[in-house]
Protein backbone atom coordinates (compact mmCIF):
# COMPACT_ATOMS: atom_id res chain seq x y z
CA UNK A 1 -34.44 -66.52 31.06
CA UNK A 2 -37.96 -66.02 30.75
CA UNK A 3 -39.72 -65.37 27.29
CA UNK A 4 -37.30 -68.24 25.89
CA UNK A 5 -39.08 -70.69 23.40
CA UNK A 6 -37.43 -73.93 22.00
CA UNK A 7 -37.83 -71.86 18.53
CA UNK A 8 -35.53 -69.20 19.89
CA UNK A 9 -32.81 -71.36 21.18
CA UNK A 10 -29.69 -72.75 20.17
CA UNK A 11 -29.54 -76.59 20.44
CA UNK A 12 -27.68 -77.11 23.63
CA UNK A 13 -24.88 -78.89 22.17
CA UNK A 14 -23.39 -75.39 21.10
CA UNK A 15 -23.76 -74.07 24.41
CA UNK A 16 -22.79 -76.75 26.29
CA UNK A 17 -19.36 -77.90 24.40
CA UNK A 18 -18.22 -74.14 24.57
CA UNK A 19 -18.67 -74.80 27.92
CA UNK A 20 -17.03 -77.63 28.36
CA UNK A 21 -14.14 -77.17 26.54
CA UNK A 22 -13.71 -73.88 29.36
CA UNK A 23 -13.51 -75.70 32.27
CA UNK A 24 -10.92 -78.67 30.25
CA UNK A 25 -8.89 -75.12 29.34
CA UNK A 26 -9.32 -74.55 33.08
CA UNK A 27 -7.92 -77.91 34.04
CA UNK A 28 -4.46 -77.51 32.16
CA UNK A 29 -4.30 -74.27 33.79
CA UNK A 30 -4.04 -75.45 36.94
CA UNK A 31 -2.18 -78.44 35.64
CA UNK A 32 0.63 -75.76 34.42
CA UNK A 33 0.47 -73.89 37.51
CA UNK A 34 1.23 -76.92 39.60
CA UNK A 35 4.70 -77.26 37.07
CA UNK A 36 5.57 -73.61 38.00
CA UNK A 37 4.86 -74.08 41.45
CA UNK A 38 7.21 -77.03 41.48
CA UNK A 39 9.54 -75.08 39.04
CA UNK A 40 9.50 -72.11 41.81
CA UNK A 41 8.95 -70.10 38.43
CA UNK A 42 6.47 -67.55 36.84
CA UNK A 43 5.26 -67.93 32.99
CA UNK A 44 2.55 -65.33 32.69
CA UNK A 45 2.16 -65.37 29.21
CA UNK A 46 0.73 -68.85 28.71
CA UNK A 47 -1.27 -68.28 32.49
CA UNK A 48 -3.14 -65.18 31.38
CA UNK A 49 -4.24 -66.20 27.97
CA UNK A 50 -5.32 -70.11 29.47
CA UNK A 51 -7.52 -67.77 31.58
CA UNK A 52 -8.61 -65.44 29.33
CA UNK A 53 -9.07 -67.34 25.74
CA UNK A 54 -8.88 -70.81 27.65
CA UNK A 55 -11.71 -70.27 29.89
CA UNK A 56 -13.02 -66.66 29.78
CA UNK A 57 -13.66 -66.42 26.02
CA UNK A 58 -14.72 -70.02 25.27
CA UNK A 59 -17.00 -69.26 27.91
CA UNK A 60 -18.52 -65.98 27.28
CA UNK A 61 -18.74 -67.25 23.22
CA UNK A 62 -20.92 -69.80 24.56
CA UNK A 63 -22.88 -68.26 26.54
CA UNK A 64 -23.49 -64.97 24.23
CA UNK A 65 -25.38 -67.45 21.10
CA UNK A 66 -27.59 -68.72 24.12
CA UNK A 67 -28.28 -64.88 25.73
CA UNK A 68 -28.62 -63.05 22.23
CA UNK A 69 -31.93 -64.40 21.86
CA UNK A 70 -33.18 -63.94 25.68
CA UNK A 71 -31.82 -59.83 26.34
CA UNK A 72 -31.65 -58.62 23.09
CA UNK A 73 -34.16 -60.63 20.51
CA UNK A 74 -31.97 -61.55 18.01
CA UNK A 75 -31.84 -65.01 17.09
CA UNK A 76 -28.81 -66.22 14.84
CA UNK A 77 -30.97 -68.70 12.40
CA UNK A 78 -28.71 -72.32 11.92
CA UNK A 79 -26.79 -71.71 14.06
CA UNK A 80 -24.87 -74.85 14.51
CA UNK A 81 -22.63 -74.73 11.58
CA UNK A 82 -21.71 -71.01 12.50
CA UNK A 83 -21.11 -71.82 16.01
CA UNK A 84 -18.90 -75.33 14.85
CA UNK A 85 -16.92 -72.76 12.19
CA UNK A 86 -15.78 -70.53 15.53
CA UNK A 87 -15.07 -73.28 17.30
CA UNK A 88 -13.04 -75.23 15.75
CA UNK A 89 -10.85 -71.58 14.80
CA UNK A 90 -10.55 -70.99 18.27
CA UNK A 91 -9.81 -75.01 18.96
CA UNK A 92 -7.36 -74.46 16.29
CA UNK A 93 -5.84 -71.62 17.20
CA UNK A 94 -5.72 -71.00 21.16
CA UNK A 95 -4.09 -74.47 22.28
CA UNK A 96 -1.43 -73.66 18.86
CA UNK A 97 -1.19 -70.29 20.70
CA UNK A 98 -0.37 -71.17 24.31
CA UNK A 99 2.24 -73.57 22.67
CA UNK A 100 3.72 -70.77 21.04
CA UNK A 101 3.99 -68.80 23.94
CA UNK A 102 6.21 -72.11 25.93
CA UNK A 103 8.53 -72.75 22.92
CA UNK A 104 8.05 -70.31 20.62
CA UNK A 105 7.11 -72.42 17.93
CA UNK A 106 3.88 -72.01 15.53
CA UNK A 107 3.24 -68.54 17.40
CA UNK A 108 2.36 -67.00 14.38
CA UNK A 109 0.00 -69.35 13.59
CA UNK A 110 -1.73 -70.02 16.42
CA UNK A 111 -2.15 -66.36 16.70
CA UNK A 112 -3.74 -66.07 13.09
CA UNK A 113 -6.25 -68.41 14.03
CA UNK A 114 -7.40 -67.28 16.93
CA UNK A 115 -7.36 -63.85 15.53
CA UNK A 116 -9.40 -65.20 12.84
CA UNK A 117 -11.88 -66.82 15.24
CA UNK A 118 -12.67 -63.89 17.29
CA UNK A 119 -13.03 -62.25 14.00
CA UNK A 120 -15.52 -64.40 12.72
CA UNK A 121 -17.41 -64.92 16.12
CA UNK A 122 -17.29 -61.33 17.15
CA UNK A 123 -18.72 -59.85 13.43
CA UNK A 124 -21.21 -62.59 13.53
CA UNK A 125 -23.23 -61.47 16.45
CA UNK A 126 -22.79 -58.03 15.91
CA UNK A 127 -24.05 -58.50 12.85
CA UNK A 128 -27.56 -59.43 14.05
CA UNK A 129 -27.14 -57.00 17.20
CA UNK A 130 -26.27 -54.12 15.51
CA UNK A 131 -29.85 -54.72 13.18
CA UNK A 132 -31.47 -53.98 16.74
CA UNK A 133 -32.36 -50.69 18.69
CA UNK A 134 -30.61 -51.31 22.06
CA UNK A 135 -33.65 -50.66 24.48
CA UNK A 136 -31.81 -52.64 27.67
CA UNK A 137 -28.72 -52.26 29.45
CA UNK A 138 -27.68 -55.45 28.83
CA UNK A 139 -28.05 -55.53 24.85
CA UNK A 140 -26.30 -52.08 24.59
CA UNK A 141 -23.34 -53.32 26.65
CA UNK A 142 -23.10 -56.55 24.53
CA UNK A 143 -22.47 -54.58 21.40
CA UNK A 144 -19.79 -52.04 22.84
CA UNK A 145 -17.62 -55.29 24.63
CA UNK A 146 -17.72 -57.09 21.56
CA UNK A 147 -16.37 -53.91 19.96
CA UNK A 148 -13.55 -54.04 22.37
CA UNK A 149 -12.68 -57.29 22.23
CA UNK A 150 -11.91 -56.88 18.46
CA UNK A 151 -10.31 -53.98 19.24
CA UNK A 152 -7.86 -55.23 22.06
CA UNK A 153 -7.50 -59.46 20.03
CA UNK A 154 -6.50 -56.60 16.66
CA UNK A 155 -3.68 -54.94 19.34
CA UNK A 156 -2.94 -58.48 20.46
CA UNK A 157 -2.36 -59.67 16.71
CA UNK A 158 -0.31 -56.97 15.88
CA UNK A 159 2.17 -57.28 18.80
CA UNK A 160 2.67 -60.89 17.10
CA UNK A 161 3.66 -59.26 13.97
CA UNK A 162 6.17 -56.97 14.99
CA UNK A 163 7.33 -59.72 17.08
CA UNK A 164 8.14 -61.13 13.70
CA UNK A 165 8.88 -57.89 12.12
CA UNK A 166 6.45 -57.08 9.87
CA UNK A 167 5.15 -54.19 11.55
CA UNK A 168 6.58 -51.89 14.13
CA UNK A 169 6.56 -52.59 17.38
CA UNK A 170 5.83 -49.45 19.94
CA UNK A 171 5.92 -50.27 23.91
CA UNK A 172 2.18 -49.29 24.49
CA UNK A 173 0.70 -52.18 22.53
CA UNK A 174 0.83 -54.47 25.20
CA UNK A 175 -0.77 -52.24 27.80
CA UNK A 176 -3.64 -51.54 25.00
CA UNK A 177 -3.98 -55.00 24.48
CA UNK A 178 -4.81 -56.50 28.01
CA UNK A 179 -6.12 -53.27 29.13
CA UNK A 180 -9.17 -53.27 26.01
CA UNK A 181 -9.58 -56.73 26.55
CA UNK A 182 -9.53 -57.42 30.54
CA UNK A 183 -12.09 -54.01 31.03
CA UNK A 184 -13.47 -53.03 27.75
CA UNK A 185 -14.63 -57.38 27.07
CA UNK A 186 -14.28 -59.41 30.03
CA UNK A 187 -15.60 -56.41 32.58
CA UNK A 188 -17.97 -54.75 30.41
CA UNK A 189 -19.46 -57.88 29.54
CA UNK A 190 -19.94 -59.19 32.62
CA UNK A 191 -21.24 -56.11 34.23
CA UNK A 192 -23.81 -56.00 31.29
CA UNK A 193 -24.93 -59.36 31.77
CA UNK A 194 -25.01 -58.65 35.45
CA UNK A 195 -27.62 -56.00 34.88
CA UNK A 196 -30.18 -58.17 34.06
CA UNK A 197 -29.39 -61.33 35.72
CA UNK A 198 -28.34 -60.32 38.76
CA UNK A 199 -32.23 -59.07 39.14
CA UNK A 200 -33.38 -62.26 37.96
CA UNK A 201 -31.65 -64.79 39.15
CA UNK A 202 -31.69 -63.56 42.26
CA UNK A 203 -34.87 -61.14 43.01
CA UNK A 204 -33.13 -57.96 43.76
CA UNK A 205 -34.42 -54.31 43.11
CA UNK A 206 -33.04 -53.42 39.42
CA UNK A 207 -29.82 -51.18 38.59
CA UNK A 208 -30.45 -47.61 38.03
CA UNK A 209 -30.94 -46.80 34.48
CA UNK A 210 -28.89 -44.13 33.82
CA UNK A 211 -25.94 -45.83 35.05
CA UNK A 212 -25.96 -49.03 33.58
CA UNK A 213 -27.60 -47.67 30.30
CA UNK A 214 -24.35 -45.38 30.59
CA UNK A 215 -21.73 -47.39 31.58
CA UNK A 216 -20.29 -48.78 28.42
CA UNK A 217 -19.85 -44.95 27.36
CA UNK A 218 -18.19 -44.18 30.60
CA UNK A 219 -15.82 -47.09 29.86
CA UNK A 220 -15.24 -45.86 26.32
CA UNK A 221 -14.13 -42.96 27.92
CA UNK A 222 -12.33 -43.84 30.59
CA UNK A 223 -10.45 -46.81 29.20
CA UNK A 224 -7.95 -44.93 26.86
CA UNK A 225 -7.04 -42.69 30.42
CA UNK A 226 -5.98 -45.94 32.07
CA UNK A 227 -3.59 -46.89 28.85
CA UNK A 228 -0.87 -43.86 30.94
CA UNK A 229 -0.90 -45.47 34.23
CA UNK A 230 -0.88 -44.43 37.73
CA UNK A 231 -3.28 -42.03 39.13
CA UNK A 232 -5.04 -42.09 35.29
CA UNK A 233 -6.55 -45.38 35.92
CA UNK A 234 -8.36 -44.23 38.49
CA UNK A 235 -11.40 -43.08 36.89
CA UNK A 236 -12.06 -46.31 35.86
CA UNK A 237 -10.90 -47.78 39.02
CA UNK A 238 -14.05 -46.06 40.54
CA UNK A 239 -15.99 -47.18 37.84
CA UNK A 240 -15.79 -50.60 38.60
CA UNK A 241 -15.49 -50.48 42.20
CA UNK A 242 -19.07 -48.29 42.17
CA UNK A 243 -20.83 -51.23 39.64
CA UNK A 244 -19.06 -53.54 42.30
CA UNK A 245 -20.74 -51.96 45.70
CA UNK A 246 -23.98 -51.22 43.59
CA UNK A 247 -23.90 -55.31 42.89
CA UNK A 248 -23.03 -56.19 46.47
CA UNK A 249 -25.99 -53.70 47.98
CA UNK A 250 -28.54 -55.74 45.55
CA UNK A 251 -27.39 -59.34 46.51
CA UNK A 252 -26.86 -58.57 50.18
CA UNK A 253 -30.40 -57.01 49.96
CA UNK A 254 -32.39 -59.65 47.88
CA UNK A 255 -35.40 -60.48 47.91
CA UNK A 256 -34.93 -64.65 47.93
CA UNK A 257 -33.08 -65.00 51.46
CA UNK A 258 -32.68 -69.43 50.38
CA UNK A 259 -28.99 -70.83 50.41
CA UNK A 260 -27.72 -70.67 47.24
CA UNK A 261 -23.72 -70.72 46.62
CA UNK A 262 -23.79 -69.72 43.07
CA UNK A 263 -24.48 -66.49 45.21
CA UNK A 264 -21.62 -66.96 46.58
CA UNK A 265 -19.42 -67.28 43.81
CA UNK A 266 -20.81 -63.70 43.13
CA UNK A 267 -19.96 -62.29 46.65
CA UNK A 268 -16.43 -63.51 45.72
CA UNK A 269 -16.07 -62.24 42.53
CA UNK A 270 -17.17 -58.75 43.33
CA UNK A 271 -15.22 -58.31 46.23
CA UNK A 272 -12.31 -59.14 44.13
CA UNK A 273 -12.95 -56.85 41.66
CA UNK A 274 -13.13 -54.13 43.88
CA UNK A 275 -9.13 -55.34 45.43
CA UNK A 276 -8.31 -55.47 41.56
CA UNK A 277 -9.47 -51.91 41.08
CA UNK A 278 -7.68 -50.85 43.86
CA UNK A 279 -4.47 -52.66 42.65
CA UNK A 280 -5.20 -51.07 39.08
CA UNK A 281 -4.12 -47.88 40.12
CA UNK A 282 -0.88 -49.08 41.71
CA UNK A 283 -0.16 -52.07 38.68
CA UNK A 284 3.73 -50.88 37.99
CA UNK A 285 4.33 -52.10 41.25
CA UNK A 286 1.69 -54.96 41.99
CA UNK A 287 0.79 -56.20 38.31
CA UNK A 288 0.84 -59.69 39.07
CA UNK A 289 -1.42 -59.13 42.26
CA UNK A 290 -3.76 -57.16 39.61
CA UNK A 291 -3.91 -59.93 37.28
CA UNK A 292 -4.73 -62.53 39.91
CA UNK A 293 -7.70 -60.68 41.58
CA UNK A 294 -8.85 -59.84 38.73
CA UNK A 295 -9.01 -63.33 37.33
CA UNK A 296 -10.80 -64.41 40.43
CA UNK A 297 -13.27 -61.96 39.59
CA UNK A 298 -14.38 -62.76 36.06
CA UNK A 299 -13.73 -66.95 36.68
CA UNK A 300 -15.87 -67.06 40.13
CA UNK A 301 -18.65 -65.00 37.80
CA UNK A 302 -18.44 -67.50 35.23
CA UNK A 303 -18.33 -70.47 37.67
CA UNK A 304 -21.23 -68.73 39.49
CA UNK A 305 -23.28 -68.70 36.03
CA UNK A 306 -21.77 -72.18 34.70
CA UNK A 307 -23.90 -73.35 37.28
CA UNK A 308 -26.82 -72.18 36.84
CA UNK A 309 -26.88 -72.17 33.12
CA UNK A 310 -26.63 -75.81 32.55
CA UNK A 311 -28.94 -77.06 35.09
CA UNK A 312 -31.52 -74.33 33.70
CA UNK A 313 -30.75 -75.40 29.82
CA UNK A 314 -31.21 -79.28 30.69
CA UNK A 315 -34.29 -78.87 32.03
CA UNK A 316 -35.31 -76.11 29.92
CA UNK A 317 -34.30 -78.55 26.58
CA UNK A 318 -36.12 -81.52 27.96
CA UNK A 319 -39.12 -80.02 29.49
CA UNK A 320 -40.20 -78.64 25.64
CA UNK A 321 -39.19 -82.00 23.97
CA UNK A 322 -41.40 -83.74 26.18
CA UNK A 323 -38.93 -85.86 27.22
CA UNK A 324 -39.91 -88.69 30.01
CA UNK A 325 -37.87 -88.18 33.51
CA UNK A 326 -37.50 -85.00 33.37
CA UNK A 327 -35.12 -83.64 36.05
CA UNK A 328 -35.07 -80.43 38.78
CA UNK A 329 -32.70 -78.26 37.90
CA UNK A 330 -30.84 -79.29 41.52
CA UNK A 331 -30.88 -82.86 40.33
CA UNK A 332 -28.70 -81.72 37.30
CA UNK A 333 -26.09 -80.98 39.46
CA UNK A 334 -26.21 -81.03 43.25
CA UNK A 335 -26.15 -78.26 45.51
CA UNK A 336 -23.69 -80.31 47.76
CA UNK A 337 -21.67 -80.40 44.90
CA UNK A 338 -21.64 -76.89 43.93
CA UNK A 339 -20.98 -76.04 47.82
CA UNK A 340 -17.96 -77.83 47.42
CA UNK A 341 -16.55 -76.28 44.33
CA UNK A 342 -17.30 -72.77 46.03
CA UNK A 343 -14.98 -73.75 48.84
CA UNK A 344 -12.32 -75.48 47.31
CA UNK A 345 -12.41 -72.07 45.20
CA UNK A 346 -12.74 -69.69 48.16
CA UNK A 347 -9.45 -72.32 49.45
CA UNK A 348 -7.47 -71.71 46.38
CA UNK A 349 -8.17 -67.63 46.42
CA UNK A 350 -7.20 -67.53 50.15
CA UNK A 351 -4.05 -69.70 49.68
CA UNK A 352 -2.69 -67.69 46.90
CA UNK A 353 -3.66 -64.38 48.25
CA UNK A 354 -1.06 -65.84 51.77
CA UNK A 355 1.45 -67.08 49.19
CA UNK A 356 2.14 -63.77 47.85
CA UNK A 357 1.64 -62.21 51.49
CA UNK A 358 4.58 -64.91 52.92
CA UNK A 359 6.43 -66.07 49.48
CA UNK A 360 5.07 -70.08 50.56
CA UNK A 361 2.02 -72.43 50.31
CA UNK A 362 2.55 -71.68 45.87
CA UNK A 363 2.72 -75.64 45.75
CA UNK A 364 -0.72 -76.32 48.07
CA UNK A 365 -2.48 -74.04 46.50
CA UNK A 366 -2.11 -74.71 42.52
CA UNK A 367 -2.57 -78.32 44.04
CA UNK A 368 -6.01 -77.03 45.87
CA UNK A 369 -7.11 -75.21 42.35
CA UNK A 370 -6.25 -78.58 40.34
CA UNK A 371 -8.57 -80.12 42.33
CA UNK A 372 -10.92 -77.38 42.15
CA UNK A 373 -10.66 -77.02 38.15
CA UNK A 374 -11.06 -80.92 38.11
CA UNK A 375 -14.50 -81.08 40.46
CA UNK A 376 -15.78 -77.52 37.73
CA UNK A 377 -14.82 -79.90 34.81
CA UNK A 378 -16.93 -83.05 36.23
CA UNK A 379 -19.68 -80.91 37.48
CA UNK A 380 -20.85 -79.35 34.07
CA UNK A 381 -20.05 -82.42 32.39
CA UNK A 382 -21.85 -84.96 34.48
CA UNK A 383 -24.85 -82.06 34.45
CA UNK A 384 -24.78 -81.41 30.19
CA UNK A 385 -24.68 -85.69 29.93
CA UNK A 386 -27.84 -85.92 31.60
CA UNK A 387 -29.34 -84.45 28.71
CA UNK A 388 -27.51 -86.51 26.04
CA UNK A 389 -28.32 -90.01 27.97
CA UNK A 390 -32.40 -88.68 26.82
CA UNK A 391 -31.28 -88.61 22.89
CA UNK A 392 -31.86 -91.38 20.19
């Protein structure tokens, strides 16, 4: 994050209670996975959208207002009240959501605000991104994912209204939906963000130009293919498994050879990626074995970069306002601690991954990723307080 002044920046509090509130969305999802493991039942509904709005858009929301300013230049001027406005639509309207979804109550509702809040959120930084020439990878790819994830929460909202009748339902919708939203925001966005930060953060030799200043077009065109199934995903099955082996290459190759299990969390995210991609192709029979790979992939990313956001930002926020004590960003929060979470992680993957091998172990591992969820939660809590114990 170099080139960031205390000008630029949001205050941390937005960054740091998107945050938050991710890993608390994380914690009732394992919470609700222990019930189904007990329950010897399957929800998916409620499971894939605590993952994806609960903790993948929360925190990708948070961490785009603090990135907008670092990769692309634009800085979103007061932005507290504009970040409080999306977050207390989303507040509003995912938790409503997810209740929906269990009892079919308020679905409508929920749904409207939520829609509402990615509305508002999404517009907002396109608004100052689109005012930009897109002269990096990583600022180009930020603008076409946020494209596509009003394009694929639009195809979401309108599967709630001809649930209800008031438009027509057709059977595609829901492929559109997860499909736009899983590769087109989650995927893109991450492998955007990964062209930049994967160099950074961990001194590797940069991504080839033409591919990664590319690769939200080849998405773009290889995302409505994957909306028939089958062998027509495969296109962008490659696509993401070659972004996956370029990634791997670069960390396995880096330049700083320290320990460092936020790497890790990468190594496992990729290489689940590239079993999702695989899976992609064969989803009609193996959909829920897609989802959960895939889901490994963007929440060990986000765990990976949870971690080294918030140490960074505390130090980062305290260093320019001169504050007395200052930490190191390892003080923030441990590297014993963050070796932990990685393998309590790595436990929950490997558990699930046998459960669906041998049809057991459901119940050990949901109670493995409760704990897991629970250490992620008290890890980037404990780490943002340490700031707020320096304020009047």
């Amino acid at each position: 994050m170099t080139g960031l002044s205390i000008v630029q920046a949001p205050p941390f509090i937005i960054v740091f209670s998107y945050f938050l509130t991710a890993t608390l969305f994380g914690f009732l999802l394992s919470t609700f996975e222990i019930y189904m493991a007990f329950k010897h039942t399957l929800f998916p509904p409620p499971i894939v959208h605590l993952y994806t709005l609960g903790f993948a858009l929360f925190t990708m929301f948070g961490a785009l207002f603090q990135m907008l300013p670092v990769v692309a230049g634009v800085v979103i001027k007061n932005p507290k009240p504009k970040a409080a406005v999306s977050y207390v639509l989303l507040i509003t309207g995912i938790p409503t959501l997810l209740y929906g979804f269990y009892t079919g109550k308020f679905l409508l509702f929920g749904s409207l605000m939520t829609y509402v809040g990615i509305l508002y959120t999404s517009l907002l930084m396109l608004y100052h991104l689109l005012g930009i020439k897109s002269f990096t990878p990583t600022s180009r790819g930020m603008k076409f994912s946020l494209v596509f994830l009003l394009l694929g929460a639009t195809a979401g909202f309108y599967r709630v209204l001809s649930y209800y009748g008031y438009l027509p339902a057709f059977e595609e919708n829901l492929i559109i939906h997860y499909s736009i939203l899983l590769f087109g925001w989650i995927g893109l966005l991450i492998a955007s963000v990964s062209f930049q930060v994967v160099e950074m953060f961990f001194i590797t030799e940069s991504y080839g130009k033409r591919f990664s200043m590319n690769y939200p077009i080849m998405v773009l065109l290889f995302l409505p293919l994957s909306f028939l199934g089958g062998f027509f995903s495969l296109p962008l099955s490659l696509l993401f498994i070659i972004y996956s082996l370029m990634t791997l290459k670069r960390l396995i190759r880096r330049g700083r050879k320290m320990e460092d299990y936020t790497l890790y969390f990468w190594y496992l995210g990729q290489i689940s990626l590239i079993f999702s991609a695989i899976l992609l192709v064969f989803k009609e029979r193996f959909l829920i074995q897609f989802l959960f790979f895939y889901a490994v992939f963007f929440t060990s990313i986000i765990m990976g970069m949870m971690y080294r956001i918030i140490p960074f930002l505390v130090w980062f926020h305290m260093s320019n306002e001169g504050g007395a004590n200052i930490p190191l960003m390892s003080e923030v929060i441990p590297p014993e601690r963050i070796k932990l979470s990685f393998y309590l992680h790595l436990a929950w993957v490997v558990l699930t991954s046998i459960a669906y091998v041998l049809g057991d172990f459901y119940v050990v591992a949901s109670f493995i990723h409760f704990i897991s969820s629970l250490l992620l939660l008290y890890n980037i809590y404990t780490g943002g307080i340490v700031y707020f114990k320096t304020q009047p």
